[in-house]
C-alpha atoms as a PDB file:
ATOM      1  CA  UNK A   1      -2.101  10.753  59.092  1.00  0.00           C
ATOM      2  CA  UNK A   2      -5.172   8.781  58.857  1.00  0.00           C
ATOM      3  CA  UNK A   3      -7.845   9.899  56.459  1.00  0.00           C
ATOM      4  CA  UNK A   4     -10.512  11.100  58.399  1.00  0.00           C
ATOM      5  CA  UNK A   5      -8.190  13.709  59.526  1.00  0.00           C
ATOM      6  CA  UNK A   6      -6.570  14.075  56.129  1.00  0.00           C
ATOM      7  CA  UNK A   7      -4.891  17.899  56.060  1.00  0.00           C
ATOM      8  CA  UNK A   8      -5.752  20.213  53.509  1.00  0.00           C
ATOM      9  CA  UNK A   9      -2.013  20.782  52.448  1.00  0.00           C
ATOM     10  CA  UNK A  10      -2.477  17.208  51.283  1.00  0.00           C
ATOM     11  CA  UNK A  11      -1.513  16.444  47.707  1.00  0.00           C
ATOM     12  CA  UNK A  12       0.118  20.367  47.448  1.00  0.00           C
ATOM     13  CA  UNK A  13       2.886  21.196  45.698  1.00  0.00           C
ATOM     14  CA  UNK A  14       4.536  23.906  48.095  1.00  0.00           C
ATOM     15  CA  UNK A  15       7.720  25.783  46.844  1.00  0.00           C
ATOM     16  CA  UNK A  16       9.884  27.371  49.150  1.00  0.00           C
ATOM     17  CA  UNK A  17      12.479  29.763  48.059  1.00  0.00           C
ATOM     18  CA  UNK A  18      14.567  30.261  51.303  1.00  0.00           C
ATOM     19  CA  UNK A  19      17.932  29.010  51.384  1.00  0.00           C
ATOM     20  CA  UNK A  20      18.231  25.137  51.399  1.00  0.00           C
ATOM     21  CA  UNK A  21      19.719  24.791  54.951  1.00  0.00           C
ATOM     22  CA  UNK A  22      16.608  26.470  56.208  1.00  0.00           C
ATOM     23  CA  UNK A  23      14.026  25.327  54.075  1.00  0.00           C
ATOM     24  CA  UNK A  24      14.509  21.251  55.997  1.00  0.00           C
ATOM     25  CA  UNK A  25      11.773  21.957  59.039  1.00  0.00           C
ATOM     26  CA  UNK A  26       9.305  23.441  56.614  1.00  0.00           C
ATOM     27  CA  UNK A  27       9.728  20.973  54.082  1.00  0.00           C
ATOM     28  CA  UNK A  28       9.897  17.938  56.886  1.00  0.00           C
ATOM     29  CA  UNK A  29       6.328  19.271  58.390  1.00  0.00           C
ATOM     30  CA  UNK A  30       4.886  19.683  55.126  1.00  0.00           C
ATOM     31  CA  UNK A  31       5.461  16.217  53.630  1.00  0.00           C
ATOM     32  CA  UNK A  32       4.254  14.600  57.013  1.00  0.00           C
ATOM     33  CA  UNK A  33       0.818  16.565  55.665  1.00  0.00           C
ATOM     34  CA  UNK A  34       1.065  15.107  52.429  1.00  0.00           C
ATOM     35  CA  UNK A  35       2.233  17.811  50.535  1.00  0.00           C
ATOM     36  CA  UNK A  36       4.798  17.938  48.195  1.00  0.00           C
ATOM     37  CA  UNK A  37       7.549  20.715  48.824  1.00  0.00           C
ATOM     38  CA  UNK A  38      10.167  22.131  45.875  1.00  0.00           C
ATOM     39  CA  UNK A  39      12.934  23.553  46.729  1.00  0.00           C
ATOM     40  CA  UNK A  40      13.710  26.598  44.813  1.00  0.00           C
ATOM     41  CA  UNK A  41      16.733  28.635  47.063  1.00  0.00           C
ATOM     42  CA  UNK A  42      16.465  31.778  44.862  1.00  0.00           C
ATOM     43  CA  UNK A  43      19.120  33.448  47.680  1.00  0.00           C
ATOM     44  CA  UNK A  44      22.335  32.146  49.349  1.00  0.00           C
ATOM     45  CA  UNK A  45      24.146  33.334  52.565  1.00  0.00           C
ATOM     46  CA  UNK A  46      27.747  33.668  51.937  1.00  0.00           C
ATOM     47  CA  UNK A  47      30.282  35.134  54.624  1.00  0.00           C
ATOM     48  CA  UNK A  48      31.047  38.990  54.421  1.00  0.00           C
ATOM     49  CA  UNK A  49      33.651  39.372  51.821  1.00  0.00           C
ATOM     50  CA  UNK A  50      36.105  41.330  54.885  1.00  0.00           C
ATOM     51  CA  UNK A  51      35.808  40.399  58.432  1.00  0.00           C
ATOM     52  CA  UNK A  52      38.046  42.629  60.165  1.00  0.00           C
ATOM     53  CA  UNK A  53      34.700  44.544  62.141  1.00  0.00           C
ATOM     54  CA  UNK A  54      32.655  41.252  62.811  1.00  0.00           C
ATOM     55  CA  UNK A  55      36.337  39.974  64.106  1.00  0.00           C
ATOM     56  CA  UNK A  56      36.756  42.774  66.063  1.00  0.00           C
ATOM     57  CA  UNK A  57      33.221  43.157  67.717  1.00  0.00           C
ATOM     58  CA  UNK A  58      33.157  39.008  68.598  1.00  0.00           C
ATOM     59  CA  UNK A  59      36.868  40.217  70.455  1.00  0.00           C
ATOM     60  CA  UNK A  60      34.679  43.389  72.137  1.00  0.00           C
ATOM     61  CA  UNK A  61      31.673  40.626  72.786  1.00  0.00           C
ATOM     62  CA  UNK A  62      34.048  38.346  74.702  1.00  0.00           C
ATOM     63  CA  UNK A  63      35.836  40.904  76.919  1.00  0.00           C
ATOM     64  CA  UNK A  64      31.868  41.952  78.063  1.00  0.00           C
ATOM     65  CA  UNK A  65      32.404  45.225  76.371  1.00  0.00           C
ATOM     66  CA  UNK A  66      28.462  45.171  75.299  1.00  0.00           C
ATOM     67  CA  UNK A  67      25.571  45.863  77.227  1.00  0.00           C
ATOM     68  CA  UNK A  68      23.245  44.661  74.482  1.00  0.00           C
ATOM     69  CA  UNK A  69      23.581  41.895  71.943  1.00  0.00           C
ATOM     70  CA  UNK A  70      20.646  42.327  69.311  1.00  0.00           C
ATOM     71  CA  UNK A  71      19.969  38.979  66.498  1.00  0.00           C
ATOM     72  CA  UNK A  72      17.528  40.184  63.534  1.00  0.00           C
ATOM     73  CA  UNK A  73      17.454  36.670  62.140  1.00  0.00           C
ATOM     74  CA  UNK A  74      19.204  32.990  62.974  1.00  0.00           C
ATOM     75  CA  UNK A  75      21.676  33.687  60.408  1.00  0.00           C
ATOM     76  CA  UNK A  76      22.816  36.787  62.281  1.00  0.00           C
ATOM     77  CA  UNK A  77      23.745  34.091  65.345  1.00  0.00           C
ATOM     78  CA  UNK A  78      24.714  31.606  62.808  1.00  0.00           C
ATOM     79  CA  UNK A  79      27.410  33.961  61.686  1.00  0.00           C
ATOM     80  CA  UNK A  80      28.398  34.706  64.995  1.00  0.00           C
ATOM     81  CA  UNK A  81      28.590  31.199  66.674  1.00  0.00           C
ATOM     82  CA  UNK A  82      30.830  29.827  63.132  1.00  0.00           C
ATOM     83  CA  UNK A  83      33.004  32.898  63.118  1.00  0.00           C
ATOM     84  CA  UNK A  84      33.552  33.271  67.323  1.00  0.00           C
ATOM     85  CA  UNK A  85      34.210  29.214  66.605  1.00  0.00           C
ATOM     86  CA  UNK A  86      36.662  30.028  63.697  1.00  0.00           C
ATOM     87  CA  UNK A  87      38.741  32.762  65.657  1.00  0.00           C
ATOM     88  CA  UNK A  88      38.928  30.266  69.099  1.00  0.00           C
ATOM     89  CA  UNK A  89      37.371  32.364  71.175  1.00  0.00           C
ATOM     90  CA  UNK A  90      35.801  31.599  74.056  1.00  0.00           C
ATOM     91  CA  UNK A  91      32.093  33.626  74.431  1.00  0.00           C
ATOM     92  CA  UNK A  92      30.681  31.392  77.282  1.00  0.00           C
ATOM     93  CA  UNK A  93      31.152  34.577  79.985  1.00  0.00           C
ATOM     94  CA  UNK A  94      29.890  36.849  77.894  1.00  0.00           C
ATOM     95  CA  UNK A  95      26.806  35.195  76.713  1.00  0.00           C
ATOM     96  CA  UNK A  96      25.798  35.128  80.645  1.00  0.00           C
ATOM     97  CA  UNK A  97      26.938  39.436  80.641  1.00  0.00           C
ATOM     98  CA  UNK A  98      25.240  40.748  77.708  1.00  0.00           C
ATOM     99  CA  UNK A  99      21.210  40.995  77.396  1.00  0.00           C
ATOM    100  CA  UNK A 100      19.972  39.717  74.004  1.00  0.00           C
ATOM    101  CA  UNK A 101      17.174  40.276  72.191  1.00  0.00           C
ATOM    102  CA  UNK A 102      16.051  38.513  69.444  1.00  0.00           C
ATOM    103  CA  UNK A 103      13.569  39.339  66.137  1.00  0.00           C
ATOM    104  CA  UNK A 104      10.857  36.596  66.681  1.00  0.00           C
ATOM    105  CA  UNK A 105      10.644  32.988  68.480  1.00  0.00           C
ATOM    106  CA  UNK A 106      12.383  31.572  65.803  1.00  0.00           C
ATOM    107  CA  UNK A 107      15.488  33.472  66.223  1.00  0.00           C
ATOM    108  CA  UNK A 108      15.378  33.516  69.945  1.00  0.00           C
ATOM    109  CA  UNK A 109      15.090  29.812  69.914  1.00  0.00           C
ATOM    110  CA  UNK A 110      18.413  29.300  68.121  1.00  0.00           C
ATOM    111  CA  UNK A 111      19.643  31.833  70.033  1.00  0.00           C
ATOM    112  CA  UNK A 112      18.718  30.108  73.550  1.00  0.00           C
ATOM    113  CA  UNK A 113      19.956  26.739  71.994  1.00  0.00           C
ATOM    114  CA  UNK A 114      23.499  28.230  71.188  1.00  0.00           C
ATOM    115  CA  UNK A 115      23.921  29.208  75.018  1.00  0.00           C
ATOM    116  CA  UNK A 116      22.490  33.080  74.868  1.00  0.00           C
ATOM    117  CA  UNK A 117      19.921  34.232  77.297  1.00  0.00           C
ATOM    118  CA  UNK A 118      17.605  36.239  75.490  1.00  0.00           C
ATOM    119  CA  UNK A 119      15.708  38.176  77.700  1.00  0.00           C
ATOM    120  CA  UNK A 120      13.705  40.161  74.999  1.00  0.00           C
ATOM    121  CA  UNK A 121      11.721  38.597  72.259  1.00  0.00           C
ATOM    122  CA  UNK A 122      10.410  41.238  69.303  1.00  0.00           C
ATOM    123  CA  UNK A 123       6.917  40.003  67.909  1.00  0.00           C
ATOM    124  CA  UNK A 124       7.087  42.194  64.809  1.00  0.00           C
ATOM    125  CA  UNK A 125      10.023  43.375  63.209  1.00  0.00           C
ATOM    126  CA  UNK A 126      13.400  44.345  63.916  1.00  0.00           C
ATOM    127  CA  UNK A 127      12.084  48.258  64.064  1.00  0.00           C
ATOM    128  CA  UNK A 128       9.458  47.041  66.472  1.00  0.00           C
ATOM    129  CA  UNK A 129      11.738  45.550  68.698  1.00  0.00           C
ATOM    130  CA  UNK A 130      13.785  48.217  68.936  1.00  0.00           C
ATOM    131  CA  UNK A 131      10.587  50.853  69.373  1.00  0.00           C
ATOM    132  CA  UNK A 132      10.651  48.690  72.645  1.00  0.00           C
ATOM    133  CA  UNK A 133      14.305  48.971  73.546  1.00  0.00           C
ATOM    134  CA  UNK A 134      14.369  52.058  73.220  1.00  0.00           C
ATOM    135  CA  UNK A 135      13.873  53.082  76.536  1.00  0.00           C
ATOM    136  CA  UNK A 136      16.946  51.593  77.952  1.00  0.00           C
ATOM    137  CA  UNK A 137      19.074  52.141  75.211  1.00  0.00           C
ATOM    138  CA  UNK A 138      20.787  55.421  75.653  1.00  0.00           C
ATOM    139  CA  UNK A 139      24.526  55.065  76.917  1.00  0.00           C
ATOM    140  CA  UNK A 140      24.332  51.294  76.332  1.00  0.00           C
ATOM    141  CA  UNK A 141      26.911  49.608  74.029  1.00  0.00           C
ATOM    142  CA  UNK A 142      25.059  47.909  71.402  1.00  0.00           C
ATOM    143  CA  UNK A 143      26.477  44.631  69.123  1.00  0.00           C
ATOM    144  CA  UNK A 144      24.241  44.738  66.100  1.00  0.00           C
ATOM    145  CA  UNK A 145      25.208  42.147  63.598  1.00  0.00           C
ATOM    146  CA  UNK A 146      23.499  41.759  60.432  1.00  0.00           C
ATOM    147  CA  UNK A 147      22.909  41.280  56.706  1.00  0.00           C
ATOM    148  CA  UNK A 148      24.699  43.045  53.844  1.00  0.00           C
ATOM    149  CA  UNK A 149      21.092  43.786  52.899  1.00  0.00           C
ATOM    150  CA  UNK A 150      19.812  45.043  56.015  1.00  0.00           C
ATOM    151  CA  UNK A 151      18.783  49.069  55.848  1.00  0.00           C
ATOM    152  CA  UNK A 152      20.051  51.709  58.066  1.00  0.00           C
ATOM    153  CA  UNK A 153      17.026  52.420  59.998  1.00  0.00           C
ATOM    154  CA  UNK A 154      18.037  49.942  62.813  1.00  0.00           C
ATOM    155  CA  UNK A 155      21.126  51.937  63.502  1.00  0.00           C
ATOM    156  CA  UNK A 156      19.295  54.917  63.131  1.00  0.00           C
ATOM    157  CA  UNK A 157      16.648  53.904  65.830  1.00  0.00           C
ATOM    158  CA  UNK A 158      19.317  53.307  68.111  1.00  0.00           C
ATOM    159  CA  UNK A 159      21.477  56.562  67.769  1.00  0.00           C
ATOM    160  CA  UNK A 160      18.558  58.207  68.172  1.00  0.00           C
ATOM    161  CA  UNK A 161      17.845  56.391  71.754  1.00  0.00           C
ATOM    162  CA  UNK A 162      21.099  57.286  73.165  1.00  0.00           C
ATOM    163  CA  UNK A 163      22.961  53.984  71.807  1.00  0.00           C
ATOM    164  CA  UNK A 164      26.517  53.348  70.998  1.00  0.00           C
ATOM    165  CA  UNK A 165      25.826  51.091  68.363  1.00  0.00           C
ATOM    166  CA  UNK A 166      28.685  48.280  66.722  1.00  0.00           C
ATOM    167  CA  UNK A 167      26.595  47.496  63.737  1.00  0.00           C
ATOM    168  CA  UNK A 168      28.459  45.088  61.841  1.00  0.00           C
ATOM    169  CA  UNK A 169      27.991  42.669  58.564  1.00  0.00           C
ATOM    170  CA  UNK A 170      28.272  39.092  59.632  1.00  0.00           C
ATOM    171  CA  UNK A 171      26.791  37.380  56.237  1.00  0.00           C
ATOM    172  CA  UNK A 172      25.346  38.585  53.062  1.00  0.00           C
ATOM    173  CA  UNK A 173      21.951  37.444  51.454  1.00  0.00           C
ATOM    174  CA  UNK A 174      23.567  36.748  47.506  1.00  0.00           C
ATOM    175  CA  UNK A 175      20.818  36.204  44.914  1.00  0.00           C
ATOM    176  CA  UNK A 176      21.355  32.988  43.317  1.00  0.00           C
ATOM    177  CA  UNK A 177      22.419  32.573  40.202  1.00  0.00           C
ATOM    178  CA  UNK A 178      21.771  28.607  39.135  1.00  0.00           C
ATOM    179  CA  UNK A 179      18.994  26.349  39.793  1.00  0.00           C
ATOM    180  CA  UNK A 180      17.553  23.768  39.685  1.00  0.00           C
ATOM    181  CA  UNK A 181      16.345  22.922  36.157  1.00  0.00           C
ATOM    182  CA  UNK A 182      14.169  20.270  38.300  1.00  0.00           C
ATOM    183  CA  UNK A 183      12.220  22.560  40.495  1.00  0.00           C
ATOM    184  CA  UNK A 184      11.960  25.806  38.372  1.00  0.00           C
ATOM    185  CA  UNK A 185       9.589  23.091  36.238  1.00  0.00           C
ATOM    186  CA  UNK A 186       7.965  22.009  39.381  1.00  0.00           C
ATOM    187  CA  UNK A 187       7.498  25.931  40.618  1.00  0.00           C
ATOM    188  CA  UNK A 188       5.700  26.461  37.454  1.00  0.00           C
ATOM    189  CA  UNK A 189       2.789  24.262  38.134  1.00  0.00           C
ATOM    190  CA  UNK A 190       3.225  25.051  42.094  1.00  0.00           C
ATOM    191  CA  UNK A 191      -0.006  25.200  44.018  1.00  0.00           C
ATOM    192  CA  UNK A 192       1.298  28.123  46.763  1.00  0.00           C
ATOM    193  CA  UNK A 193       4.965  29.207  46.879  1.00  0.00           C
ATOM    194  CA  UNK A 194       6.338  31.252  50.214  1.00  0.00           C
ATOM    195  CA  UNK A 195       8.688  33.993  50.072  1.00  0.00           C
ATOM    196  CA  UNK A 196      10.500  34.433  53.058  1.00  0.00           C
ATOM    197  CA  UNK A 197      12.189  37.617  53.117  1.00  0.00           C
ATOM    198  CA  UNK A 198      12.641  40.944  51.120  1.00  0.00           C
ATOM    199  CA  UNK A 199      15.698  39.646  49.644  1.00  0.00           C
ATOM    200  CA  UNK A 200      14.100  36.474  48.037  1.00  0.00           C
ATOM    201  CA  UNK A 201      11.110  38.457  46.322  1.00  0.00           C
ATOM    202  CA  UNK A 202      13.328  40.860  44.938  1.00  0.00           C
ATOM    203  CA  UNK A 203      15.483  38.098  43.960  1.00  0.00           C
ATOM    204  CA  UNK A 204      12.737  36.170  42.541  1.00  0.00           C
ATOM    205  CA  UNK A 205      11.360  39.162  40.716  1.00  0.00           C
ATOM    206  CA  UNK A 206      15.076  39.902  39.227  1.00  0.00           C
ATOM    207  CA  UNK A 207      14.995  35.909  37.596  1.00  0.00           C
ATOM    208  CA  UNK A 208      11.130  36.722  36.313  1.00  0.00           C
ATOM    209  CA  UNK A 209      12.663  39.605  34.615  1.00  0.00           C
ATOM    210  CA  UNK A 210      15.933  37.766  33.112  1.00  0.00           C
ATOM    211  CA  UNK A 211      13.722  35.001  31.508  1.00  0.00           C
ATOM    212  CA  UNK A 212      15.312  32.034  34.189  1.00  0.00           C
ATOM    213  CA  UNK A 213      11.689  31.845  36.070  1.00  0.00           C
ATOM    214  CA  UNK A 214       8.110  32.355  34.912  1.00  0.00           C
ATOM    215  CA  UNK A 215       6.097  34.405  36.526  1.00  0.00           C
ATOM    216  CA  UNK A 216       3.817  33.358  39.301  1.00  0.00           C
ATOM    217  CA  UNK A 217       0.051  31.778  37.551  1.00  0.00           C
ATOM    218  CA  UNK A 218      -2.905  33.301  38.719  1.00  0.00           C
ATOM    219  CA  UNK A 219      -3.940  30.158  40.513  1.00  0.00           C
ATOM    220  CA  UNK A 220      -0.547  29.909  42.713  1.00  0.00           C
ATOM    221  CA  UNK A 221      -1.359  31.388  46.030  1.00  0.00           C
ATOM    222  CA  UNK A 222       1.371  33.766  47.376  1.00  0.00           C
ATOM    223  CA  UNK A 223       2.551  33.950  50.962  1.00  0.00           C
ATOM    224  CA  UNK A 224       4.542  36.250  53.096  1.00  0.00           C
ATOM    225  CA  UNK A 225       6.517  35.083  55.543  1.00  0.00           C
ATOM    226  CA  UNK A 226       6.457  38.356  57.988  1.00  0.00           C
ATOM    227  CA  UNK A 227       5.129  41.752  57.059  1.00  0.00           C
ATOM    228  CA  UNK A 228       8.323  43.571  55.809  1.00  0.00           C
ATOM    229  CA  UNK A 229       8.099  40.272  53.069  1.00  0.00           C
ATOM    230  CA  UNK A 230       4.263  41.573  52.537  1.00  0.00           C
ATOM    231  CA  UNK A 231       5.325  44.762  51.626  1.00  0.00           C
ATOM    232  CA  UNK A 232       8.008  44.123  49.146  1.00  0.00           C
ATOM    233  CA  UNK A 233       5.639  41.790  47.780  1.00  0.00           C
ATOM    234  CA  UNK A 234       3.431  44.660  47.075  1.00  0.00           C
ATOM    235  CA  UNK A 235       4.827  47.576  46.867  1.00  0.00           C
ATOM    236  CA  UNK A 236       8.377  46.836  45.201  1.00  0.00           C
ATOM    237  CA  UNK A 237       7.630  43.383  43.402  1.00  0.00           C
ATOM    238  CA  UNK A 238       3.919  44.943  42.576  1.00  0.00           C
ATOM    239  CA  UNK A 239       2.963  40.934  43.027  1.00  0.00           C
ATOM    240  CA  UNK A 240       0.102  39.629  45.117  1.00  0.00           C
ATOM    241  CA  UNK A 241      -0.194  38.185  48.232  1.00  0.00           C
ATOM    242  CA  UNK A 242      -2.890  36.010  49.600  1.00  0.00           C
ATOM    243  CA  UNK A 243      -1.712  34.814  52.673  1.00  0.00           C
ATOM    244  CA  UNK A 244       0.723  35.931  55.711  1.00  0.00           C
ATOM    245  CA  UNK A 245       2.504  34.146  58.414  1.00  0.00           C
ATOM    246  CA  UNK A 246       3.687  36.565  60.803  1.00  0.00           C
ATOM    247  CA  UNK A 247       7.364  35.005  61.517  1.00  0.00           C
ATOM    248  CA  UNK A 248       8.826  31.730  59.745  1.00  0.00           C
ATOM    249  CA  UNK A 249       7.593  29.426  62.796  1.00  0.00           C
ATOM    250  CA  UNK A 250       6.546  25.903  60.960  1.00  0.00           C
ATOM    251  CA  UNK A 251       3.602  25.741  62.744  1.00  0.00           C
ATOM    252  CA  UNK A 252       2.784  29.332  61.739  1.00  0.00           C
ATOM    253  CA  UNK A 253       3.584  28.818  58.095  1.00  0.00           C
ATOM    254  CA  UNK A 254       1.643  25.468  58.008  1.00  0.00           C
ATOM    255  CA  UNK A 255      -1.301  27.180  59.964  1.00  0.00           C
ATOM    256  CA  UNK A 256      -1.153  30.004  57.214  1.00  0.00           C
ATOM    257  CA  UNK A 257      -0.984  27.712  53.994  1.00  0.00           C
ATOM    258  CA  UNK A 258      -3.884  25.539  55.520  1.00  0.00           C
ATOM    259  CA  UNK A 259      -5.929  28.319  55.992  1.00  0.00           C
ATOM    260  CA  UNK A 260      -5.334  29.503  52.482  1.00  0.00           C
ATOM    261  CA  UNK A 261      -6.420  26.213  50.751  1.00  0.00           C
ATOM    262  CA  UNK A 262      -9.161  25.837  53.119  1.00  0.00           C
ATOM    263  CA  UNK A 263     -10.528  29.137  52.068  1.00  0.00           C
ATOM    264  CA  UNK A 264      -9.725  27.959  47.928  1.00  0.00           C
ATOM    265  CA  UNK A 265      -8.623  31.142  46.713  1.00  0.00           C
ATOM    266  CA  UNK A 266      -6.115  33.641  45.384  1.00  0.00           C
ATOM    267  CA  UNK A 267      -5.941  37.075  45.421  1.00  0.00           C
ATOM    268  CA  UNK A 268      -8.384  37.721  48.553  1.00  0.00           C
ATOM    269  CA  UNK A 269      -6.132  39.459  50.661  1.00  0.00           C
ATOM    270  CA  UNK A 270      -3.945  41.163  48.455  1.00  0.00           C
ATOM    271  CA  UNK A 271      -5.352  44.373  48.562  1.00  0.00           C
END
């Protein structure tokens, strides 16, 4: 990057509390801006700790007896591809039978790369998406695979539309419980840090409380990644946050943080 065009992420110090596997693209695009990202993976994905239903839906999703395959996140297909891999079985006809749909580009991009054909791609959140299912939901056979964290209101949505709904755990979001030593000192002096999801602010807030983090300085900008993250933020965490990117695309998370430091504050759009 030559200077004339030098970004303003340039000489940041970005921490990024998403698991580690995930946190590689972000932290890749951010260094080739000059910043400087810390990895702090305040949650984990582990497998679900029994996996009798997520075995027997994957057996269901093989023998086509879905209409309707629906992936809130890339670890929900993740999850799926490693366990389907794990049990031998072969999904290849039913990824061309079932219709997916997929929360965000993100997720529908892993999913298209891993075979499935999503044919509907929610720009908000998983309730969103389904709002727009909903139509041609009722009598449909529904594979809903998800977090150990996820809420009932997904399921919920879909009963109400007429659904037969599988919804299954395939992974569980686990707070962590060891860090770094390394980059908890880096977060402290952190120019912007980037929550992810609801399960890594609450997380984050839970070390805060038990002494292993400090809170977040007045001068470290706070992003949302999505705006179910925003809320918890606010309303549950009671933290600030001054900037939003609406789903955890790197080039909407870089446009985002740029923005931020271009504008040179904190605290502007946390009311």
């Amino acid at each position: 990057m030559t200077e004339h065009t030098k970004s303003s992420l340039a000489g940041k110090h970005i921490v990024i509390t998403r698991p580690v596997d995930l946190s590689q693209p972000i932290a890749d695009v951010l260094r080739s801006h000059g910043a400087t990202p810390i990895l702090l993976p305040v949650v984990h994905i582990e497998p679900p700790h029994d996996y009798h239903q997520l075995d027997d839906a994957l057996r269901d999703l093989q023998q086509e007896k879905f209409d309707w395959l629906i992936f809130g996140s890339q670890n929900a297909v993740t999850a799926v591809l490693d366990r389907a891999k794990t049990l031998g079985l072969d999904l290849r006809e039913a990824i061309h039978s079932v219709r997916v749909a997929a929360v965000g580009k993100v997720t529908a991009a892993v999913a298209q790369r891993a075979g499935f054909q999503v044919t509907r791609i929610g720009r908000g959140t998983g309730a969103d998406l389904i709002s727009e299912l909903a139509p041609e939901m009722h009598a449909k056979h529904v594979f809903l695979p998800r977090s150990d964290r996820a809420g009932a209101a997904h399921f919920a949505q879909l009963h109400q539309a007429g659904a037969h709904v599988r919804e299954v755990v395939a992974y569980r979001t686990v707070p962590s419980e060891a860090l770094d030593p390394r980059s908890i000192a880096a977060s402290e002096e952190a120019d912007a840090i980037l929550f992810f999801s609801p399960s890594a602010v609450h997380a984050f807030a839970a070390l805060v409380r038990s002494g292993v983090l400090s809170a977040v300085r007045e001068t470290t900008g706070i992003g949302a990644i999505g705006p179910v993250t925003r809320e918890n933020l606010l309303k549950e965490a009671r933290m600030r946050c001054d900037f939003q990117a609406h789903e955890p695309a790197v080039d909407q998370v870089v446009a985002a943080l740029s923005e931020f430091f271009e504008k040179g504050r904190v605290g502007a759009s946390s009311r």
